[in-house]
C-alpha atoms as a PDB file:
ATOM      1  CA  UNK A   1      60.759  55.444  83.733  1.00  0.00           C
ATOM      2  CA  UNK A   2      64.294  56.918  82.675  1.00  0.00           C
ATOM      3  CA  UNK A   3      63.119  57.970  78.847  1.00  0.00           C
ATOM      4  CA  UNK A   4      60.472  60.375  79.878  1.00  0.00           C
ATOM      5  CA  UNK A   5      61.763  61.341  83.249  1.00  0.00           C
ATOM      6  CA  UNK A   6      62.332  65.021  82.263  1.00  0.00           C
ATOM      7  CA  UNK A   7      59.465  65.441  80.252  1.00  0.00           C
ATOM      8  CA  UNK A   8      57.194  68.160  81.925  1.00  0.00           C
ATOM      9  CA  UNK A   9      53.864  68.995  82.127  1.00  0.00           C
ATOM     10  CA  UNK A  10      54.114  72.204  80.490  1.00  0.00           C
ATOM     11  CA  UNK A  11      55.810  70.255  77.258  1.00  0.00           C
ATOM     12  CA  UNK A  12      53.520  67.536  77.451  1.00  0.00           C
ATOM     13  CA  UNK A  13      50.611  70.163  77.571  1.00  0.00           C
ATOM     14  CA  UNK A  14      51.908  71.357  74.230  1.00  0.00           C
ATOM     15  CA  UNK A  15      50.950  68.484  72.686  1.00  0.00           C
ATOM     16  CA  UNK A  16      47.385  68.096  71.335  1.00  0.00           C
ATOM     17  CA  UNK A  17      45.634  64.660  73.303  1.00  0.00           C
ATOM     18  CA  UNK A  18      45.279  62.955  70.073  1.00  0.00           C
ATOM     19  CA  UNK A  19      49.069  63.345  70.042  1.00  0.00           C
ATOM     20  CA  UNK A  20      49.144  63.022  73.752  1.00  0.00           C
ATOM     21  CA  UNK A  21      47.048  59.716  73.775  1.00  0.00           C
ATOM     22  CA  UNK A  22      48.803  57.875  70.286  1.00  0.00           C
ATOM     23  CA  UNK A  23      52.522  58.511  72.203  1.00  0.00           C
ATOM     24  CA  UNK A  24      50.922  56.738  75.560  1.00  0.00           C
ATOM     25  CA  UNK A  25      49.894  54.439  72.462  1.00  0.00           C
ATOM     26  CA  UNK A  26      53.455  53.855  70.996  1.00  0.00           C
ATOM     27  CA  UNK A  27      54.733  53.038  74.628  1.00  0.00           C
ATOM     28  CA  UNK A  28      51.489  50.263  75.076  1.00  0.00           C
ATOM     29  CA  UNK A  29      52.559  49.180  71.533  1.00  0.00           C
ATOM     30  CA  UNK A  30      56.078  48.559  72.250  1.00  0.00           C
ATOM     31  CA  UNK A  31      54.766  46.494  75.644  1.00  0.00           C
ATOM     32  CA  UNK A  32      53.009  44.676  73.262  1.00  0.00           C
ATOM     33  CA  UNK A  33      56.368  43.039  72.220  1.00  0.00           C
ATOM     34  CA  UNK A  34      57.635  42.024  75.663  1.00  0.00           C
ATOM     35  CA  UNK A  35      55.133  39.296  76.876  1.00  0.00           C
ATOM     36  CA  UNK A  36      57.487  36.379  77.481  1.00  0.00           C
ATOM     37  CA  UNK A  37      58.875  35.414  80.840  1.00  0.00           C
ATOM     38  CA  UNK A  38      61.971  37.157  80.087  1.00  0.00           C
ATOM     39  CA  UNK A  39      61.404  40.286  79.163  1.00  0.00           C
ATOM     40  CA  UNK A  40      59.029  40.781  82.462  1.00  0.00           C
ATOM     41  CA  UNK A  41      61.646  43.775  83.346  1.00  0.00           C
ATOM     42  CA  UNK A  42      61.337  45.568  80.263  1.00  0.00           C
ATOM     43  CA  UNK A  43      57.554  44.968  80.206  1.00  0.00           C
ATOM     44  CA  UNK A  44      57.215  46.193  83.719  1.00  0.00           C
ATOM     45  CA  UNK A  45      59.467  49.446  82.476  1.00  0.00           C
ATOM     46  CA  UNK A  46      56.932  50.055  79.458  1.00  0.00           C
ATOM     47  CA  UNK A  47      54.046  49.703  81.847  1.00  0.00           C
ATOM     48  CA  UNK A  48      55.720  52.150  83.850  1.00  0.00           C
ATOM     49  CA  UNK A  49      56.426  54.562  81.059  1.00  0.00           C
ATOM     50  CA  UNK A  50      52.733  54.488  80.223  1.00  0.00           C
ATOM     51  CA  UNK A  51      51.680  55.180  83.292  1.00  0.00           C
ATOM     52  CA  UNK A  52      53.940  58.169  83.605  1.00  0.00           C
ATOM     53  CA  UNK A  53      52.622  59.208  80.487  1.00  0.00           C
ATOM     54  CA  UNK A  54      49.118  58.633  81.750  1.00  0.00           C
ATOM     55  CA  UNK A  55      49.166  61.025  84.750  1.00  0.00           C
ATOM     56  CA  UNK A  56      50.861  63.485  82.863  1.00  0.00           C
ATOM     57  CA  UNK A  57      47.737  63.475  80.511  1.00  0.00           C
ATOM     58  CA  UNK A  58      45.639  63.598  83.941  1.00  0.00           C
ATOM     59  CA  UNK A  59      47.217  66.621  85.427  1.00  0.00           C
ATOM     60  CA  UNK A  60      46.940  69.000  81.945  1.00  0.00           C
ATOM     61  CA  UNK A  61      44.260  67.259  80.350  1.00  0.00           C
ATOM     62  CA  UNK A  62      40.729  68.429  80.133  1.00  0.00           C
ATOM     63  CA  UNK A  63      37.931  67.489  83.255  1.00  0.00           C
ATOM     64  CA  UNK A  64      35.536  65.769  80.729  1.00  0.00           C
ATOM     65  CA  UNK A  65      38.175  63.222  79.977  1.00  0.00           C
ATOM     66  CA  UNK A  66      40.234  62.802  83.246  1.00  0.00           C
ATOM     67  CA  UNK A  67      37.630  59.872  84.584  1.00  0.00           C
ATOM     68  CA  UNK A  68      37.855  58.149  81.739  1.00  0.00           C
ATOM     69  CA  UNK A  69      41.631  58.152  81.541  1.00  0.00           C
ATOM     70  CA  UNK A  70      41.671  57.361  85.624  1.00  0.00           C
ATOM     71  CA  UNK A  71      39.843  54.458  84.726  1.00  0.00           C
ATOM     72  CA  UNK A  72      41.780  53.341  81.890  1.00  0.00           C
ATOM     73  CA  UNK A  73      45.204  54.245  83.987  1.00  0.00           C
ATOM     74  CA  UNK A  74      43.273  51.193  86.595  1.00  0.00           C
ATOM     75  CA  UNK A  75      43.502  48.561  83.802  1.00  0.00           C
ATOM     76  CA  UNK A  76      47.367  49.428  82.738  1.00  0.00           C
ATOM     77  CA  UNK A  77      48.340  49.317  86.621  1.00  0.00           C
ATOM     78  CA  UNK A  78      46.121  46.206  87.024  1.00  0.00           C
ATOM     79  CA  UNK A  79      48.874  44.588  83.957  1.00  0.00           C
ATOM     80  CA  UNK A  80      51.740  46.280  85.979  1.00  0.00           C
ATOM     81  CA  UNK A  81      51.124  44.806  89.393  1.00  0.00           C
ATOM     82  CA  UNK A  82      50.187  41.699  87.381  1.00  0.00           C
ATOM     83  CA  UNK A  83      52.318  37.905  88.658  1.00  0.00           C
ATOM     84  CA  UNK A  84      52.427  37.163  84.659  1.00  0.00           C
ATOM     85  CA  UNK A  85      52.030  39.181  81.736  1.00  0.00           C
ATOM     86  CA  UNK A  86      48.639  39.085  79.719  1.00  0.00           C
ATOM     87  CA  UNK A  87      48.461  40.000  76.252  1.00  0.00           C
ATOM     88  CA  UNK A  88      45.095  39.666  76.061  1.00  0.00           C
ATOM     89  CA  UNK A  89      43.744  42.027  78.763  1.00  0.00           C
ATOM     90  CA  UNK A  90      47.074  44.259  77.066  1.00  0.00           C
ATOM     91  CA  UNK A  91      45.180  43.538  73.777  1.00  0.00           C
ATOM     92  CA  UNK A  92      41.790  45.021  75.647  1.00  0.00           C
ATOM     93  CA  UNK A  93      43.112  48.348  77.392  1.00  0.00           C
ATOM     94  CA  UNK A  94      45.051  48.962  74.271  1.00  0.00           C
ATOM     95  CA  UNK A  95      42.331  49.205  72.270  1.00  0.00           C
ATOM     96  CA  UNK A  96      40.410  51.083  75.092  1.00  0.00           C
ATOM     97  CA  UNK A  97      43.108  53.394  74.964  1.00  0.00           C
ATOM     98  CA  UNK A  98      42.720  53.945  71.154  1.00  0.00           C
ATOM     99  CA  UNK A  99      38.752  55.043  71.363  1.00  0.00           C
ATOM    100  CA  UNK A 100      39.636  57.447  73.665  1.00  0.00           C
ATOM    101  CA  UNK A 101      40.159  60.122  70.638  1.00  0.00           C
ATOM    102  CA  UNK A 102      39.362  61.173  67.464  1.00  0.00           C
ATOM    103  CA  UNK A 103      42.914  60.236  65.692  1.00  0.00           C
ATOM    104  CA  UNK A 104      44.288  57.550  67.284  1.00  0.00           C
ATOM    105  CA  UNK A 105      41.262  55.504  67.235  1.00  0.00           C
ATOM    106  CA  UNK A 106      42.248  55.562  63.425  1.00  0.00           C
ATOM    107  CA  UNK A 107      45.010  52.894  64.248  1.00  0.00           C
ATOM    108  CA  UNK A 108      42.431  50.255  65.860  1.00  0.00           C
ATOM    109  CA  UNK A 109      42.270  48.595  62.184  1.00  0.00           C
ATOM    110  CA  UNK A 110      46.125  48.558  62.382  1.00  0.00           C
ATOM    111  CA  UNK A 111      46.072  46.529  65.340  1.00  0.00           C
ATOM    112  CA  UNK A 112      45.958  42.745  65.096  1.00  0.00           C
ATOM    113  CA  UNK A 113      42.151  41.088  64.822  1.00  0.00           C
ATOM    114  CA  UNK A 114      41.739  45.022  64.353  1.00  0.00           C
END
């Protein structure tokens, strides 16, 4: 969790959640890459970052969207605690992730099968 260790929730609450909700994006996008057997540890680290990112968009997020981003927070921890990785249940909760807001469900035709 090193590269957003010292990001707080007063910085991250500076960002708007379409911004908030395409960076937890970028970090899901760059676990896309990591699926083999041997880049588990890296995997494991972006699942990590996106969780991080994930409760920080909990605690200064709005009410109306906090269950829905518990919920989705389940599936991503459900991949981390996972004995192999999955790309398609990653495929899923990414795109879950993406129709959570206005902007960033702009980049679901970007994704592959989009």
């Amino acid at each position: 969790m090193a590269s957003h260790a010292g990001l707080s929730s007063e910085r991250w609450a500076t960002f708007s959640l379409d911004q908030q909700i395409l960076m937890i994006a970028n970090e899901m996008n760059r676990a896309a890459k990591l699926m083999t057997p041997g880049d588990r540890g890296r995997l494991l680290s972006g699942y990590e970052r996106t969780l991080q990112l994930t409760d920080l968009t909990v605690q200064v997020g709005r009410p109306a969207l906090r269950r829905e981003l518990l919920r989705w927070r389940d599936l991503v921890a459900a991949l981390y605690v996972a004995a192999a990785s999955d790309p398609i249940a990653h495929a899923a909760a990414f795109r879950a992730l993406l129709l959570l807001a206005p902007e960033a469900s702009k980049q679901l035709p970007l994704l592959r099968g989009g």
